[in-house]
PDB file of N, CA and C in Angstrom:
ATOM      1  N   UNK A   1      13.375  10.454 -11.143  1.00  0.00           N
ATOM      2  CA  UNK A   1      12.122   9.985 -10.573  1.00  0.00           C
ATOM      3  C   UNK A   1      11.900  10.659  -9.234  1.00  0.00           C
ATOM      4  N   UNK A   2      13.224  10.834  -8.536  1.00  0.00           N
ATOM      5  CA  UNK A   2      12.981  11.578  -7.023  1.00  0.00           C
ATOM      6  C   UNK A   2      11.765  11.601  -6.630  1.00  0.00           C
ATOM      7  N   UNK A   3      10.674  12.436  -6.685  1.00  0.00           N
ATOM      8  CA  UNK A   3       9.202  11.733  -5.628  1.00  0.00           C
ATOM      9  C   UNK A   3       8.045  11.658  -6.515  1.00  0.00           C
ATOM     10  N   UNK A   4       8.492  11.741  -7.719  1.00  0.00           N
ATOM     11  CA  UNK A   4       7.446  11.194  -8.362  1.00  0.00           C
ATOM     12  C   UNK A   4       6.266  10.600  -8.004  1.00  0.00           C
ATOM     13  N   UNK A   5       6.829   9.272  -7.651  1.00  0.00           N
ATOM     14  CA  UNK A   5       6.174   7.922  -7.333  1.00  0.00           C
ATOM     15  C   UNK A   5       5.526   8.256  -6.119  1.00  0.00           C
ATOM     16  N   UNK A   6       6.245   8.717  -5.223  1.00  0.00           N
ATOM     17  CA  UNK A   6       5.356   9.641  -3.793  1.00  0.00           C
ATOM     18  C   UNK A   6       4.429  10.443  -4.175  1.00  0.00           C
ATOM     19  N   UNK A   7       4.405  11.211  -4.852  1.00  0.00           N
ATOM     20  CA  UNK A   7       3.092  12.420  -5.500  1.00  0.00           C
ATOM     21  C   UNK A   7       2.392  11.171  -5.979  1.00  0.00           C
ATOM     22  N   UNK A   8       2.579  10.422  -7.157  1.00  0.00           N
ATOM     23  CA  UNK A   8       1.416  10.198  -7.781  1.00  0.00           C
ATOM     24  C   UNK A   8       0.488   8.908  -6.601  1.00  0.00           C
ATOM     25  N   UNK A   9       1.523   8.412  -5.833  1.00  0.00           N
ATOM     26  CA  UNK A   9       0.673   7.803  -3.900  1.00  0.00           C
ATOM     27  C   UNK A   9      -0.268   8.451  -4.081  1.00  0.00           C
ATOM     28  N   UNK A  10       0.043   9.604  -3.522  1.00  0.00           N
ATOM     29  CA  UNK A  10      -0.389  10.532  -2.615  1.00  0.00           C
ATOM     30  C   UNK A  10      -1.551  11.354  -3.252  1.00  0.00           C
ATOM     31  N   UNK A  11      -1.454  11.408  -4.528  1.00  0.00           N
ATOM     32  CA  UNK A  11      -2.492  12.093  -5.520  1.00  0.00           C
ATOM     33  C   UNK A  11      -3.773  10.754  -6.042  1.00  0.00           C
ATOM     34  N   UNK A  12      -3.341   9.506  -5.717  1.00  0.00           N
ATOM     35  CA  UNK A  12      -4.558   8.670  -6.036  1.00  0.00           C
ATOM     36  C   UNK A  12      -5.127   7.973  -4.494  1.00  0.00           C
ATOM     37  N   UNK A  13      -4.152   8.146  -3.269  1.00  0.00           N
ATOM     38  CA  UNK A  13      -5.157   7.711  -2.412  1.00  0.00           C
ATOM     39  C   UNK A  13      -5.774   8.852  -1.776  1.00  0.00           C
ATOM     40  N   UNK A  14      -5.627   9.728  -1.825  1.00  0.00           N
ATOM     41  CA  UNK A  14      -6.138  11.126  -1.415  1.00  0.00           C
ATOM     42  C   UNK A  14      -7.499  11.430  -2.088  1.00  0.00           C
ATOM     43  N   UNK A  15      -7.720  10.649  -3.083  1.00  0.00           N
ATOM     44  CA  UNK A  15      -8.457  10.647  -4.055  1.00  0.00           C
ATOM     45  C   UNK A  15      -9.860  10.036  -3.636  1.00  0.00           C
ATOM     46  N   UNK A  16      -8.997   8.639  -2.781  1.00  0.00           N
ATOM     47  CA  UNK A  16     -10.165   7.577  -2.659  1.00  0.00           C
ATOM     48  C   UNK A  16     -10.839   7.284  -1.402  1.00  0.00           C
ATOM     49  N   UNK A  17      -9.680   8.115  -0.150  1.00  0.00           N
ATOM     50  CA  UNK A  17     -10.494   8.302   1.165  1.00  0.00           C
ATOM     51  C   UNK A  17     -10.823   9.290   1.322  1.00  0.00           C
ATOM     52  N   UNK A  18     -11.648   9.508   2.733  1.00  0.00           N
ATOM     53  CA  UNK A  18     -12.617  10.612   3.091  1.00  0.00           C
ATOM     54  C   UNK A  18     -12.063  11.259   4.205  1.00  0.00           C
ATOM     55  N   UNK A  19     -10.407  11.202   4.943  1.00  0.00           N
ATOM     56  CA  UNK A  19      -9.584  12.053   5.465  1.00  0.00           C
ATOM     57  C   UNK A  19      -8.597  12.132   4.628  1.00  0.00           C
ATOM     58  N   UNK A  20      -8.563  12.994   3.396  1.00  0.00           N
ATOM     59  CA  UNK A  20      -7.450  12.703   2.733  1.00  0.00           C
ATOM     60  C   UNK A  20      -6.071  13.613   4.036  1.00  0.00           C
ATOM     61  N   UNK A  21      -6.490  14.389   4.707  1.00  0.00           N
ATOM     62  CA  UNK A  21      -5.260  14.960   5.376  1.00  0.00           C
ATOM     63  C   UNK A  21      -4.564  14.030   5.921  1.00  0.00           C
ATOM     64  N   UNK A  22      -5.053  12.758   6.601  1.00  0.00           N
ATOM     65  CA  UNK A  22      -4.574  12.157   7.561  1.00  0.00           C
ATOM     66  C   UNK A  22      -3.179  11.122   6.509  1.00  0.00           C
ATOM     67  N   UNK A  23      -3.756  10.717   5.158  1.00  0.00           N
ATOM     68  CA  UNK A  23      -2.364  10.230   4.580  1.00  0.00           C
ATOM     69  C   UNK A  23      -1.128  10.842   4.849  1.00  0.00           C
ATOM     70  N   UNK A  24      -0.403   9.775   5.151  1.00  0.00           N
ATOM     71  CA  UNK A  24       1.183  10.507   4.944  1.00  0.00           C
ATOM     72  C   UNK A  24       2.015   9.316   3.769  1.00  0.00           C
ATOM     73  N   UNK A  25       2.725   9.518   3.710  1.00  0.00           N
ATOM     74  CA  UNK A  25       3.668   8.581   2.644  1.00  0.00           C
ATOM     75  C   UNK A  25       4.925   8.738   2.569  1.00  0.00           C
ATOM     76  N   UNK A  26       5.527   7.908   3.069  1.00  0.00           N
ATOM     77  CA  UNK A  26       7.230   7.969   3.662  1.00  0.00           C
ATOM     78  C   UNK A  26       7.640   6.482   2.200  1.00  0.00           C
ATOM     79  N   UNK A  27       8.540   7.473   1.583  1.00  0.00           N
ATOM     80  CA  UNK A  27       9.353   6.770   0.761  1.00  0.00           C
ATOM     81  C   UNK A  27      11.016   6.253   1.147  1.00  0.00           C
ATOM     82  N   UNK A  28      11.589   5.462   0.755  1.00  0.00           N
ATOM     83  CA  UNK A  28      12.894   4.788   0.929  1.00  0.00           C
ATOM     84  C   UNK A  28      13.237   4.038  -0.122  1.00  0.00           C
ATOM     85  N   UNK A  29      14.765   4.401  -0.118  1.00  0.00           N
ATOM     86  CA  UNK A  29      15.479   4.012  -0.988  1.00  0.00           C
ATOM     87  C   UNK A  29      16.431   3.392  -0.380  1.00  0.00           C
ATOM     88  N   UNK A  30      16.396   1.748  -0.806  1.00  0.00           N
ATOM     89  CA  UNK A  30      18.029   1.056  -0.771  1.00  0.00           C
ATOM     90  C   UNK A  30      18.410  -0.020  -1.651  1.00  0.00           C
ATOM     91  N   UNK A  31      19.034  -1.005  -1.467  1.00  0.00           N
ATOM     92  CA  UNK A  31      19.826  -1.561  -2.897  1.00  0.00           C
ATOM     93  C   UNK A  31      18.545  -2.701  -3.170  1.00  0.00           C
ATOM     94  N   UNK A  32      17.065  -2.755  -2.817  1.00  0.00           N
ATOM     95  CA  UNK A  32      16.026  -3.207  -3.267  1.00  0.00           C
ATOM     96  C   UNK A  32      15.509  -2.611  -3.940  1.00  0.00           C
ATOM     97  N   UNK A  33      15.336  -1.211  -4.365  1.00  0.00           N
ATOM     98  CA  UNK A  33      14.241  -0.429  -4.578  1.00  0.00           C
ATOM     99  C   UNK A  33      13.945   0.828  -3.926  1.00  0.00           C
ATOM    100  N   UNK A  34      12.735   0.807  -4.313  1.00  0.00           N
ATOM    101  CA  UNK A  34      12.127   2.235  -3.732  1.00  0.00           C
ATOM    102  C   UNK A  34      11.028   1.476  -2.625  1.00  0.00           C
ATOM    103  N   UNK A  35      10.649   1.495  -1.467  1.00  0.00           N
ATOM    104  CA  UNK A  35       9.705   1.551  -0.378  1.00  0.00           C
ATOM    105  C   UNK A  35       8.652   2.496  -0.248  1.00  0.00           C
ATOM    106  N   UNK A  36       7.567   2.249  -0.292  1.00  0.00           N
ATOM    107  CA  UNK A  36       6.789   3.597  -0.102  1.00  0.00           C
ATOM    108  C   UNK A  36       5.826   2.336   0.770  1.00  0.00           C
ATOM    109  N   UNK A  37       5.743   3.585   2.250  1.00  0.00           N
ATOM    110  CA  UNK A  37       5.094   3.297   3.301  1.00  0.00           C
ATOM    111  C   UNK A  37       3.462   4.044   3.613  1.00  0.00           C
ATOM    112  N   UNK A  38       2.328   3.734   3.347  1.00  0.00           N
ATOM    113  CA  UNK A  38       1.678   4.239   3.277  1.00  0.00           C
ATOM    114  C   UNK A  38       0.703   3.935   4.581  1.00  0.00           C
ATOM    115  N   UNK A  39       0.424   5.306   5.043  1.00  0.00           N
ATOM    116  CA  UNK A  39      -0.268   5.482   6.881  1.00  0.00           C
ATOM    117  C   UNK A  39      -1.525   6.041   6.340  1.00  0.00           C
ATOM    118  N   UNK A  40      -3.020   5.992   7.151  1.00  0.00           N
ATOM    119  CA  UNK A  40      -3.863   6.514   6.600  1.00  0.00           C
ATOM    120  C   UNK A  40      -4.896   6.785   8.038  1.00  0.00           C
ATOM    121  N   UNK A  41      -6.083   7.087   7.667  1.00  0.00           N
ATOM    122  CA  UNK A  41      -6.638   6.862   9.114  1.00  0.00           C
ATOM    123  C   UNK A  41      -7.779   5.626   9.118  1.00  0.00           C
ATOM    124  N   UNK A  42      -7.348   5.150  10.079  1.00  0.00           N
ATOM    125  CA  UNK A  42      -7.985   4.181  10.401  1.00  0.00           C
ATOM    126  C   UNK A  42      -9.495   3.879   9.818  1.00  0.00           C
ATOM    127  N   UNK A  43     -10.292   4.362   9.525  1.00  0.00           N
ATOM    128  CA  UNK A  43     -11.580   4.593   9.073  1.00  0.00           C
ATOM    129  C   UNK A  43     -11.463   4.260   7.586  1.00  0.00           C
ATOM    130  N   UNK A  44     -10.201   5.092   6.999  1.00  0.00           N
ATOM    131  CA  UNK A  44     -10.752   4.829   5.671  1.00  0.00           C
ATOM    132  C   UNK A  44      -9.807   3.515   5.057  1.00  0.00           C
ATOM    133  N   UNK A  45      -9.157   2.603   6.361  1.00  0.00           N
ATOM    134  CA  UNK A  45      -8.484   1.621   5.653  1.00  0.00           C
ATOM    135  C   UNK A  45      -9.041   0.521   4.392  1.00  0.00           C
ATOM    136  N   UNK A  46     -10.377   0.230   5.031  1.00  0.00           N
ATOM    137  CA  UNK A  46     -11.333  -0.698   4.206  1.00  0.00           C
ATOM    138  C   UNK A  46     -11.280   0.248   2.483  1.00  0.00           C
ATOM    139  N   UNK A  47     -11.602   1.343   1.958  1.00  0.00           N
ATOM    140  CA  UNK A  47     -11.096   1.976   0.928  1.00  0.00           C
ATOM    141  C   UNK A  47     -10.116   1.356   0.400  1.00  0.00           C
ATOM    142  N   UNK A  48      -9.224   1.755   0.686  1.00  0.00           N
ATOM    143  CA  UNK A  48      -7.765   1.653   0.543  1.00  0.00           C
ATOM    144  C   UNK A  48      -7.243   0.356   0.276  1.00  0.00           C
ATOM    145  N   UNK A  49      -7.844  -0.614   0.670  1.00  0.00           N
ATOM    146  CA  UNK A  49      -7.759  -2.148   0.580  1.00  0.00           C
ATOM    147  C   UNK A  49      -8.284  -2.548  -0.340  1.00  0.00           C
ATOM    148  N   UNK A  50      -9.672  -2.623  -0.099  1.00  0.00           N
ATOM    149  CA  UNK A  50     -10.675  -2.911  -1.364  1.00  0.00           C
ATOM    150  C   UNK A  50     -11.400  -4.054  -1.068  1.00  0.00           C
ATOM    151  N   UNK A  51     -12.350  -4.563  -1.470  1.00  0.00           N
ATOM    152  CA  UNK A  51     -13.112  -6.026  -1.479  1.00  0.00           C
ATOM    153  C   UNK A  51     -11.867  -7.285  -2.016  1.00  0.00           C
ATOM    154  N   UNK A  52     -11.761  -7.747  -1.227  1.00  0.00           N
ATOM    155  CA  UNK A  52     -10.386  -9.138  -1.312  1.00  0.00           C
ATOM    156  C   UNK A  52      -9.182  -8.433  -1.849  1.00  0.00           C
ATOM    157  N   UNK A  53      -9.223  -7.570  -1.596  1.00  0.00           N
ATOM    158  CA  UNK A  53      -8.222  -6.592  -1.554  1.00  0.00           C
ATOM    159  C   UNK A  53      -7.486  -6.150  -2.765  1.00  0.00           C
ATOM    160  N   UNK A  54      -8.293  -5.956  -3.772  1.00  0.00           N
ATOM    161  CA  UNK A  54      -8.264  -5.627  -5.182  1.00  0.00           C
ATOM    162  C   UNK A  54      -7.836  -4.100  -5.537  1.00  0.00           C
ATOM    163  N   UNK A  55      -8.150  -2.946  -4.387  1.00  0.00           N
ATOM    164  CA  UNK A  55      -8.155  -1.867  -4.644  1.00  0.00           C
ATOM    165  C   UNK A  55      -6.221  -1.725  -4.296  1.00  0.00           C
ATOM    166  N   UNK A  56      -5.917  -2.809  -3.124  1.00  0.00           N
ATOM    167  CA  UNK A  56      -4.372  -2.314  -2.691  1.00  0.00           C
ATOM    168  C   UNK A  56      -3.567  -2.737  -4.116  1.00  0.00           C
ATOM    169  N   UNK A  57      -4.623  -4.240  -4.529  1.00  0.00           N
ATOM    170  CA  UNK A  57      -3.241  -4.477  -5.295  1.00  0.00           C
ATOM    171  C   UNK A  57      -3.077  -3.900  -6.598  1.00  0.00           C
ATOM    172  N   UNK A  58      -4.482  -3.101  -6.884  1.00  0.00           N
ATOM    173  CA  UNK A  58      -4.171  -2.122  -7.971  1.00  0.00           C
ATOM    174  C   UNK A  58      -3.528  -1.220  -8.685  1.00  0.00           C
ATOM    175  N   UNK A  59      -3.404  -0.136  -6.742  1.00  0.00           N
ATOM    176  CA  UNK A  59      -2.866   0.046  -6.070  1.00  0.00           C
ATOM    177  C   UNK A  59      -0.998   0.044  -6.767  1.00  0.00           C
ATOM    178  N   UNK A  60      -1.216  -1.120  -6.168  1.00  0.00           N
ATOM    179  CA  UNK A  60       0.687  -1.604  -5.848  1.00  0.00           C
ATOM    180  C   UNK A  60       1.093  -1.766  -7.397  1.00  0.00           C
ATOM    181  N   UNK A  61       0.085  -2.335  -8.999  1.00  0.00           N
ATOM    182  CA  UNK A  61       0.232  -2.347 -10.331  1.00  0.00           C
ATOM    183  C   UNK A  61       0.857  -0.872 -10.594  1.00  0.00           C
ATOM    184  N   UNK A  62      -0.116  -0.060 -10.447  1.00  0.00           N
ATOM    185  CA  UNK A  62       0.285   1.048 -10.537  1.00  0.00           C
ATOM    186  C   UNK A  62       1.552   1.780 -10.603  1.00  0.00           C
ATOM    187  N   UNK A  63       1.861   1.454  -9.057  1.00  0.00           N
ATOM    188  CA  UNK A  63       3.272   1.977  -8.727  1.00  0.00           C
ATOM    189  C   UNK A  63       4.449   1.111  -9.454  1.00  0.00           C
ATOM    190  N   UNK A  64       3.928  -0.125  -9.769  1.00  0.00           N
ATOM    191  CA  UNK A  64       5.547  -1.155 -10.540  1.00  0.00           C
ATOM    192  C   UNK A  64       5.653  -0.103 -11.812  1.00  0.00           C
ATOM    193  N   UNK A  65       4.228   0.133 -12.272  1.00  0.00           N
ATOM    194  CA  UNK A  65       3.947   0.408 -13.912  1.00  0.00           C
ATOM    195  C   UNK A  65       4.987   2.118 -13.331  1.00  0.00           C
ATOM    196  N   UNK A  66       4.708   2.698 -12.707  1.00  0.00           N
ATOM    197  CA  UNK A  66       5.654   4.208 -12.591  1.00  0.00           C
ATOM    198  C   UNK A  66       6.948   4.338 -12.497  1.00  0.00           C
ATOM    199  N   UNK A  67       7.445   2.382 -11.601  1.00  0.00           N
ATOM    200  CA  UNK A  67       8.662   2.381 -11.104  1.00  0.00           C
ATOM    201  C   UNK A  67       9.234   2.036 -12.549  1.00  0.00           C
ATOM    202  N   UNK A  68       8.566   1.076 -13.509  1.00  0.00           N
ATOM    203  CA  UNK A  68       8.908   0.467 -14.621  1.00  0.00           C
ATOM    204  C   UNK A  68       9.634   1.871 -15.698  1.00  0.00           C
ATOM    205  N   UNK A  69       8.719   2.826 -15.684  1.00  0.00           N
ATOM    206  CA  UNK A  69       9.173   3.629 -16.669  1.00  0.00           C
ATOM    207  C   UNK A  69      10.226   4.381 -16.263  1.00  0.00           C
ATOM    208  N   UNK A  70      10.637   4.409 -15.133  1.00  0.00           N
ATOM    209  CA  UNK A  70      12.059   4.984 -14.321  1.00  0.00           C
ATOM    210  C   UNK A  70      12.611   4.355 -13.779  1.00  0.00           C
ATOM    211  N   UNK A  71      12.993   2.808 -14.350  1.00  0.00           N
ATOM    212  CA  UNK A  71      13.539   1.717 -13.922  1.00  0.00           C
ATOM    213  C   UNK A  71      14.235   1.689 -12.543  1.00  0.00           C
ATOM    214  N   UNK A  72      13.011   1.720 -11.985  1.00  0.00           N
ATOM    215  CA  UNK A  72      13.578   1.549 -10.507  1.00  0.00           C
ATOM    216  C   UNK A  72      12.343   0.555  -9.794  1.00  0.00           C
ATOM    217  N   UNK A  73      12.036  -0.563  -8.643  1.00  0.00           N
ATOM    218  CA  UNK A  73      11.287  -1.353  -8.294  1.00  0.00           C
ATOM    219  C   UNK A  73      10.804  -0.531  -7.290  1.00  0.00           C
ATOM    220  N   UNK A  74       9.214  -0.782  -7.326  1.00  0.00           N
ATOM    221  CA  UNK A  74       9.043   0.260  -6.276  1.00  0.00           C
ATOM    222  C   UNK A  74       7.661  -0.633  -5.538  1.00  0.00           C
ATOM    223  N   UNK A  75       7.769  -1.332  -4.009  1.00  0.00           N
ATOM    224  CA  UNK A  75       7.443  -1.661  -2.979  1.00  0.00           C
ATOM    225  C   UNK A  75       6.159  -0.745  -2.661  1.00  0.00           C
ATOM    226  N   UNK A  76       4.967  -1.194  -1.879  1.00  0.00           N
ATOM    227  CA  UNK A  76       3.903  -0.515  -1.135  1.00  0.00           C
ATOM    228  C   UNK A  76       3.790  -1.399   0.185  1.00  0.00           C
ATOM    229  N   UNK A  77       4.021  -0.770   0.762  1.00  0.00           N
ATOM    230  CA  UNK A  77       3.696  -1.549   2.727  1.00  0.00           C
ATOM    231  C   UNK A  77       2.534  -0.028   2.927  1.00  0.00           C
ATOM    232  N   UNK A  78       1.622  -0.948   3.384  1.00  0.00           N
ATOM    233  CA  UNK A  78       0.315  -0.082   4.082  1.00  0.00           C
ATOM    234  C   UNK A  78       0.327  -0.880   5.187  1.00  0.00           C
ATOM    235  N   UNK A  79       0.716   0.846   6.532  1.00  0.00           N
ATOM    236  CA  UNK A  79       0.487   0.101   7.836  1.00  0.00           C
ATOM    237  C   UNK A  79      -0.677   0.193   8.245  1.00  0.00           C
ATOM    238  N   UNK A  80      -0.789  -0.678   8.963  1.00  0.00           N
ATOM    239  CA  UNK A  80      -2.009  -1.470   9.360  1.00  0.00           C
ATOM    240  C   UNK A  80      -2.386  -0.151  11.265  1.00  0.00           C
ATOM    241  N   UNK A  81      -3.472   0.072  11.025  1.00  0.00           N
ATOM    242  CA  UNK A  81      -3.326   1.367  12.064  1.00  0.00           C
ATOM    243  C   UNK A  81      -3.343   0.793  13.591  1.00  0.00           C
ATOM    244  N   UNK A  82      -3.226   1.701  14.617  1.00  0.00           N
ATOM    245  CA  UNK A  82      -3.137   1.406  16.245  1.00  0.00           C
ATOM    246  C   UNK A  82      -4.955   0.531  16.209  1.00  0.00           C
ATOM    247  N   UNK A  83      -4.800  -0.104  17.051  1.00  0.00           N
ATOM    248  CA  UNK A  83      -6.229  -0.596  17.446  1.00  0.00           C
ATOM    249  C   UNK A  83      -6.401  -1.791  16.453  1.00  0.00           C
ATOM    250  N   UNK A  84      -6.197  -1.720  15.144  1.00  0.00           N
ATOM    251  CA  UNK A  84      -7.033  -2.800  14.052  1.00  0.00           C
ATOM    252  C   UNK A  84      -7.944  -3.899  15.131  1.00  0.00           C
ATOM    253  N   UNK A  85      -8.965  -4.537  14.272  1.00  0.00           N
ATOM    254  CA  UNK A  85      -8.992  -5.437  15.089  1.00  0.00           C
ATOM    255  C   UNK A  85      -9.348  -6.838  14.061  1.00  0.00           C
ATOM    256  N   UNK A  86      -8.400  -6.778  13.138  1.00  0.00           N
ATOM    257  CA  UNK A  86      -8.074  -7.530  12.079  1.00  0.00           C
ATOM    258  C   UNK A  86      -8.043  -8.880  12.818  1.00  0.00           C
ATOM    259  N   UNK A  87      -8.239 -10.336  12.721  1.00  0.00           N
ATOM    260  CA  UNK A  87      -7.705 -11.157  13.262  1.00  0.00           C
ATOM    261  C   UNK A  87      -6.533 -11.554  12.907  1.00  0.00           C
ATOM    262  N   UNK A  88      -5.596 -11.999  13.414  1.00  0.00           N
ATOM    263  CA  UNK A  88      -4.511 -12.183  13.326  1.00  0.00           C
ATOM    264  C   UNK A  88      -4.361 -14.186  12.884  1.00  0.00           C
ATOM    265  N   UNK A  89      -3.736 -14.444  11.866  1.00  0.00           N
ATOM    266  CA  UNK A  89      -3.757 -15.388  11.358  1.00  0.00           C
ATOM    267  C   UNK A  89      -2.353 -16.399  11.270  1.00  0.00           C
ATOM    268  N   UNK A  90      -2.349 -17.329  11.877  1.00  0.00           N
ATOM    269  CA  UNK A  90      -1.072 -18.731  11.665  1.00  0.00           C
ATOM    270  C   UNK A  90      -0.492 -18.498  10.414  1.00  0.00           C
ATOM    271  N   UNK A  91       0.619 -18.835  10.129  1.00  0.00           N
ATOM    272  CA  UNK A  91       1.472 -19.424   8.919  1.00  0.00           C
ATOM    273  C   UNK A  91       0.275 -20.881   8.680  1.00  0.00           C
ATOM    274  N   UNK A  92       0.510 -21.420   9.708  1.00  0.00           N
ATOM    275  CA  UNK A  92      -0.218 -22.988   9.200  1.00  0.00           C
ATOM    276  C   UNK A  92      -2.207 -22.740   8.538  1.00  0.00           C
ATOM    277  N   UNK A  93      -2.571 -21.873   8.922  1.00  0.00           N
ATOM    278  CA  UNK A  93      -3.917 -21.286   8.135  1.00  0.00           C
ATOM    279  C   UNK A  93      -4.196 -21.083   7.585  1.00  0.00           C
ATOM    280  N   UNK A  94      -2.667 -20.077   6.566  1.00  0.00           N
ATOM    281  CA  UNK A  94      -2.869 -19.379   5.257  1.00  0.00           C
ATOM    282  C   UNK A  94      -2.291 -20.827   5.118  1.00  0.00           C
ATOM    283  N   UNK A  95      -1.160 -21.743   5.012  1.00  0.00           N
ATOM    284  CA  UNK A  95      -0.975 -22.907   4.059  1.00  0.00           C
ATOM    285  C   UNK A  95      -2.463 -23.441   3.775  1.00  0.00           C
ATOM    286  N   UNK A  96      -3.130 -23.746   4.656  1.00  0.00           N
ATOM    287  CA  UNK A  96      -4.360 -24.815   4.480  1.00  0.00           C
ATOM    288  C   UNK A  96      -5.327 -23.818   3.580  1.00  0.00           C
ATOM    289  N   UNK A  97      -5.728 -22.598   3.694  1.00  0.00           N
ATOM    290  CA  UNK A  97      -6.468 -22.050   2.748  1.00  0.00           C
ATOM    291  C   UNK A  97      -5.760 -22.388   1.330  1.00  0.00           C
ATOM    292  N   UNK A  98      -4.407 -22.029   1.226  1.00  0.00           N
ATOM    293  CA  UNK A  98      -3.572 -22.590  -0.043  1.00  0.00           C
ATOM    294  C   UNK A  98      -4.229 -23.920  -0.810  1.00  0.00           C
ATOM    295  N   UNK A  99      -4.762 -24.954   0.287  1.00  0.00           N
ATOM    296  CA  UNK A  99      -4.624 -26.151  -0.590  1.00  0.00           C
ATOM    297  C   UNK A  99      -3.798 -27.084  -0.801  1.00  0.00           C
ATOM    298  N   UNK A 100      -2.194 -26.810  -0.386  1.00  0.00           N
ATOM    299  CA  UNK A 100      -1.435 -27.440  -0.700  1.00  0.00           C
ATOM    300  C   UNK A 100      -1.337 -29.122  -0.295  1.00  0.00           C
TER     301      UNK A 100
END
């Protein structure tokens, strides 16, 4: 599998933003899995995410379905860029959206 799973990253979000240069994609391996860290530019994060965030977790299907056929588990962390101005949210906030 060696970078497989990194190319085919790198070949579908390159795809879907409008700096594809600025992707990078840093993979890791340890007794979890495979890690793939995905950096982008700031602009085209909303892309990359998706509306309720359907496009990441598509996204992240994807990569199990690649890790699946080379039985290895394979992780997506998308960092979140310098500046965001995401609000930042409680543990006790996301419970209450939960419902529980």
């Amino acid at each position: 599998m060696a970078e497989k799973d990194k190319e085919f990253l790198e070949y579908v979000v390159k795809a879907l933003v409008d700096n594809p240069d600025a992707v990078t994609v840093d993979r890791k391996v340890d007794e979890m899995g495979v890690l793939m860290t995905l950096k982008t530019d700031p602009a085209d994060m909303g892309k990359i995410i998706g509306r309720s965030g359907n496009t990441a977790k598509a996204i992240r299907t994807l990569l199990r379905v690649v890790g699946m056929k080379n039985n290895a588990r394979v992780n997506l962390k998308i960092e979140e860029p310098e500046g965001s101005t995401r609000p930042q949210r409680s543990v006790d906030d996301a419970m209450n959206d939960l419902n529980i």
